[in-house]
Protein backbone atom coordinates (compact mmCIF):
# COMPACT_ATOMS: atom_id res chain seq x y z
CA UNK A 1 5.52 -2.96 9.91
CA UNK A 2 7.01 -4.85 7.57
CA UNK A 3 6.49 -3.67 3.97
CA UNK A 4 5.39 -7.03 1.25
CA UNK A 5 3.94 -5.34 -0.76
CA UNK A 6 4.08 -7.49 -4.04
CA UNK A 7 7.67 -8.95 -3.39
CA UNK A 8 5.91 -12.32 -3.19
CA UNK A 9 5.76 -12.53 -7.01
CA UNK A 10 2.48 -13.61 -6.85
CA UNK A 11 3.92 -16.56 -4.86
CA UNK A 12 2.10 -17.80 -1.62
CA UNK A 13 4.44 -19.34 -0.40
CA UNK A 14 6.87 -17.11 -0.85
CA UNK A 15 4.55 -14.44 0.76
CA UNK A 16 4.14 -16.73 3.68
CA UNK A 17 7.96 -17.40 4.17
CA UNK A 18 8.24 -13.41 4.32
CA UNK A 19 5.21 -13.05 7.24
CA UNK A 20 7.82 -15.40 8.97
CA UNK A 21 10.69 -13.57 8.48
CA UNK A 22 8.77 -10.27 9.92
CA UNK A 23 7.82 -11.72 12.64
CA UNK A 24 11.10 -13.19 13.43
CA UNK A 25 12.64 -10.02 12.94
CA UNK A 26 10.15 -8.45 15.48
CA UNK A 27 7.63 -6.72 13.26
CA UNK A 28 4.40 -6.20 14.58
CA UNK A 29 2.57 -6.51 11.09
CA UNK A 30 3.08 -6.87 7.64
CA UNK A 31 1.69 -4.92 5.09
CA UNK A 32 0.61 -5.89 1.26
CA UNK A 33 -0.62 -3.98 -1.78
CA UNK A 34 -3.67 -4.52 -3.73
CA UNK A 35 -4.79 -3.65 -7.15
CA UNK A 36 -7.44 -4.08 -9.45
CA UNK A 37 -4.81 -4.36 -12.43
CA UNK A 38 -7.68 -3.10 -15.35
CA UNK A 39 -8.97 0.07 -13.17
CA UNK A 40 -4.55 1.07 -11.99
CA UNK A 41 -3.20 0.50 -15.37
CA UNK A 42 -4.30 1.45 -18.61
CA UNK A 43 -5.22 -0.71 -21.56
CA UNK A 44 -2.12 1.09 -23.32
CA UNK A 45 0.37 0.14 -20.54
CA UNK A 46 -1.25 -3.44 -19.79
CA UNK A 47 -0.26 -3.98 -23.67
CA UNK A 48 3.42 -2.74 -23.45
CA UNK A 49 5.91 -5.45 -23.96
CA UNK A 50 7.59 -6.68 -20.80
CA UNK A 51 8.85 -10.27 -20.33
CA UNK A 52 8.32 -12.10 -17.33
CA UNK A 53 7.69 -15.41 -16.09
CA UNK A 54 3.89 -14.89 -16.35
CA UNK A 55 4.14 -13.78 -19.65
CA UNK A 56 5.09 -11.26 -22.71
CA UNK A 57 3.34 -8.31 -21.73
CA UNK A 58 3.28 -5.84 -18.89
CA UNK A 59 -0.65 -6.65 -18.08
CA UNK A 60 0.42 -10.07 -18.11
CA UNK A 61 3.28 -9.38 -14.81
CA UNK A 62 0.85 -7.08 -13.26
CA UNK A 63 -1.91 -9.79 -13.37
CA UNK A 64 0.35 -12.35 -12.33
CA UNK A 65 1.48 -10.54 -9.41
CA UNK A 66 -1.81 -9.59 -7.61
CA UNK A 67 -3.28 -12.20 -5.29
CA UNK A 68 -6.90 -13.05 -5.04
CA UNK A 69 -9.67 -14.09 -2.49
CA UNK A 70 -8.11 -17.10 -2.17
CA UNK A 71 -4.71 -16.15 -1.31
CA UNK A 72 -5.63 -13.51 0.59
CA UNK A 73 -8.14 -15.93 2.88
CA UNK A 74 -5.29 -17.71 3.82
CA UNK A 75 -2.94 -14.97 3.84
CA UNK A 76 -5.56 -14.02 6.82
CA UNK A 77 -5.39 -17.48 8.59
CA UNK A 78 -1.83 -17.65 8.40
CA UNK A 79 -1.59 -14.03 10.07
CA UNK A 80 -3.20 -15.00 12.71
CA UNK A 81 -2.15 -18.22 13.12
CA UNK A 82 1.36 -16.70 13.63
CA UNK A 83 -0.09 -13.90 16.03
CA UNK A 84 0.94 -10.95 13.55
CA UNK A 85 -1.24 -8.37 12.18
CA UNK A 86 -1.56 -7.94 8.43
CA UNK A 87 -2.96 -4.63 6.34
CA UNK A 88 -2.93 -3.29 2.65
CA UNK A 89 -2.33 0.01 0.57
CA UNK A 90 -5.25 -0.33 -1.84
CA UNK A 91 -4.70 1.35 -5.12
CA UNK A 92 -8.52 1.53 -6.05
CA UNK A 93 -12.45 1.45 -4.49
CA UNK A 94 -12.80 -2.65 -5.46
CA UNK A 95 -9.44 -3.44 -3.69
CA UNK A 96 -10.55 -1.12 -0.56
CA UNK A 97 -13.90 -3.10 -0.35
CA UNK A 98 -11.76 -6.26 -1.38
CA UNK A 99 -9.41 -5.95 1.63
CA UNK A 100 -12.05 -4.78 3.95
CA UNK A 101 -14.17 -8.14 4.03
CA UNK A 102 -10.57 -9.62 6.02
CA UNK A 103 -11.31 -6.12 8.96
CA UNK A 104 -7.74 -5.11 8.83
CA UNK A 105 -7.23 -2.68 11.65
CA UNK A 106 -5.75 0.00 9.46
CA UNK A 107 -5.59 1.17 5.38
CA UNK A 108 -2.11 3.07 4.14
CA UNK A 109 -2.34 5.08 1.10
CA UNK A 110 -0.03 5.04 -1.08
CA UNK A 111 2.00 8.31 -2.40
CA UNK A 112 0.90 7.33 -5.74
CA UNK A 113 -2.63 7.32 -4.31
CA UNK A 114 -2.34 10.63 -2.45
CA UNK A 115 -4.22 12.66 -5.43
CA UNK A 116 -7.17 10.11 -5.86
CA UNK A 117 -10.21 11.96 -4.11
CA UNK A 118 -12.71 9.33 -4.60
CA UNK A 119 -10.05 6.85 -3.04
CA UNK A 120 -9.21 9.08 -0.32
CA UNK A 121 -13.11 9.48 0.56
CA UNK A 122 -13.82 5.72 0.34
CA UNK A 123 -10.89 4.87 2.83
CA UNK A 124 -12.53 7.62 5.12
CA UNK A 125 -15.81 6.75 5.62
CA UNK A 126 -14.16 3.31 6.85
CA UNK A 127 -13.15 5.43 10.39
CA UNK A 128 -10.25 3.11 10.52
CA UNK A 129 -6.47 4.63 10.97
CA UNK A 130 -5.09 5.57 8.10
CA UNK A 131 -1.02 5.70 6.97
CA UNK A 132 -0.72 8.61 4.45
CA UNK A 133 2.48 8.13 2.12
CA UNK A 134 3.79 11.85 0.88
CA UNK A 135 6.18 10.45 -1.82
CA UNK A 136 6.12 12.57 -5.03
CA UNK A 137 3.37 14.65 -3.30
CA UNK A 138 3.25 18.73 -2.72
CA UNK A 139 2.41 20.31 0.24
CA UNK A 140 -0.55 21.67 -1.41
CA UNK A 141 -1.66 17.88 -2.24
CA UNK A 142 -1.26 16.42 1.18
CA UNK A 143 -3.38 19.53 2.88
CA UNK A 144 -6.34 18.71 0.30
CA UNK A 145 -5.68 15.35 1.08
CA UNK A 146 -6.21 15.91 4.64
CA UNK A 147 -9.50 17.65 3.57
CA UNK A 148 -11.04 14.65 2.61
CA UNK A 149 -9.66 12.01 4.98
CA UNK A 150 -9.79 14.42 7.59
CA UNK A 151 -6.87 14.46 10.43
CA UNK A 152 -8.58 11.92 13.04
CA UNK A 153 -6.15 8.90 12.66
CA UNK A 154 -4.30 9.68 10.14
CA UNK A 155 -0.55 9.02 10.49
CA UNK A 156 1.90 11.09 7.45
CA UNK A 157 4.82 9.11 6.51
CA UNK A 158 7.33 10.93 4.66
CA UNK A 159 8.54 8.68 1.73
CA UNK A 160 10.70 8.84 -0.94
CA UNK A 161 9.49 6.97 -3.89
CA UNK A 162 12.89 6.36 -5.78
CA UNK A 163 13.73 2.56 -5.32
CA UNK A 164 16.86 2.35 -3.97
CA UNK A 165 16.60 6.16 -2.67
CA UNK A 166 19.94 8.35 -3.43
CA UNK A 167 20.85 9.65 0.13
CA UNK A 168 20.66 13.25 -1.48
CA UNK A 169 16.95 12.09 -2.98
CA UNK A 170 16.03 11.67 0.68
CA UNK A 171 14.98 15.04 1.92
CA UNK A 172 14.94 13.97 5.82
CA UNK A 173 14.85 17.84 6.58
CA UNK A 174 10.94 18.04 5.45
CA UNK A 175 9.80 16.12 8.22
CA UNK A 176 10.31 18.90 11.11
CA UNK A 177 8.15 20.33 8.53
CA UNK A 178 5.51 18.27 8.05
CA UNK A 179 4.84 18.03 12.11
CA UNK A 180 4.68 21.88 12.06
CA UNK A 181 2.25 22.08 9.06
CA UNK A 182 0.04 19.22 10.43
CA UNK A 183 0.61 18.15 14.06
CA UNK A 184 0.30 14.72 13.40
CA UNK A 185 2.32 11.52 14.13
């Protein structure tokens, strides 16, 4: 899976060249991120002075940065046109419900995400596969995580949510522990 995300700067065809380039490189699917910018972000934080291209303010990146129905209907048609599968890490309810109109075959949740119960339950009653991020999470917040999703496809990634990662931030020697807690892939 090849991670988008929002590294098309809220640029179509910039998101379009990078489906290519995943599934030149092999990748089986690509996955983006979805927000509903005024539920994520505060009204504080959407104020906060950041310059971009889209703007002065941090609301006005963040805004500028999420695709819409739109670009995500053709985001769709270009997936399959090219054969590769495409899925999202939804950050709220509307952006679940969003993505789900396009059937995507699986939902990750973000580490960010991991502590949201109302998110967690929404993505569950979907019965699709879920990836669970751990970044920045406790043990004690992935088991009640597991609680409400439930362990019936779920997959637990162990992440590191430092951007680049320190190879001392990394922590590879959790993950023997993780498939002895949980027994999952």
């Amino acid at each position: 899976v090849a991670e988008i995300g929002i590294n098309h700067n809220g640029d179509l065809a910039t998101a379009k060249k990078l489906i290519e380039a995943a599934r030149a490189a092999g990748c089986d699917a690509v996955k983006f991120q979805k927000r509903t910018v005024e539920v994520v972000y505060s009204p504080e934080e959407l104020a906060r002075p950041r310059e971009s291209h889209f703007g002065q303010t941090n609301g006005d990146l963040k805004h500028g940065l999420e695709f819409g129905l739109e670009e995500y209907v053709e985001i769709d048609r270009y997936c399959r046109q090219l054969g590769i599968i495409w899925f999202a890490s939804c950050w709220d309810e509307g952006s679940v419900d969003f993505i789900e109109r396009f059937d995507p075959p699986a939902h990750k949740i973000a580490s960010a995400c991991l502590t949201d119960a109302g998110l967690l339950r929404r993505h569950g009653r979907l019965g699709k596969p879920i990836i669970l991020s751990t970044g920045m999470s406790t043990l004690g917040q992935i088991d009640r995580a597991l609680e409400i999703l439930g362990r019936e496809n779920v997959v637990l990634m162990h992440c590191t949510s430092t951007y680049p990662a320190r190879l001392e931030d990394l922590n590879l020697r959790v993950i023997p522990r993780l498939i002895e807690r949980y027994d999952l892939p």
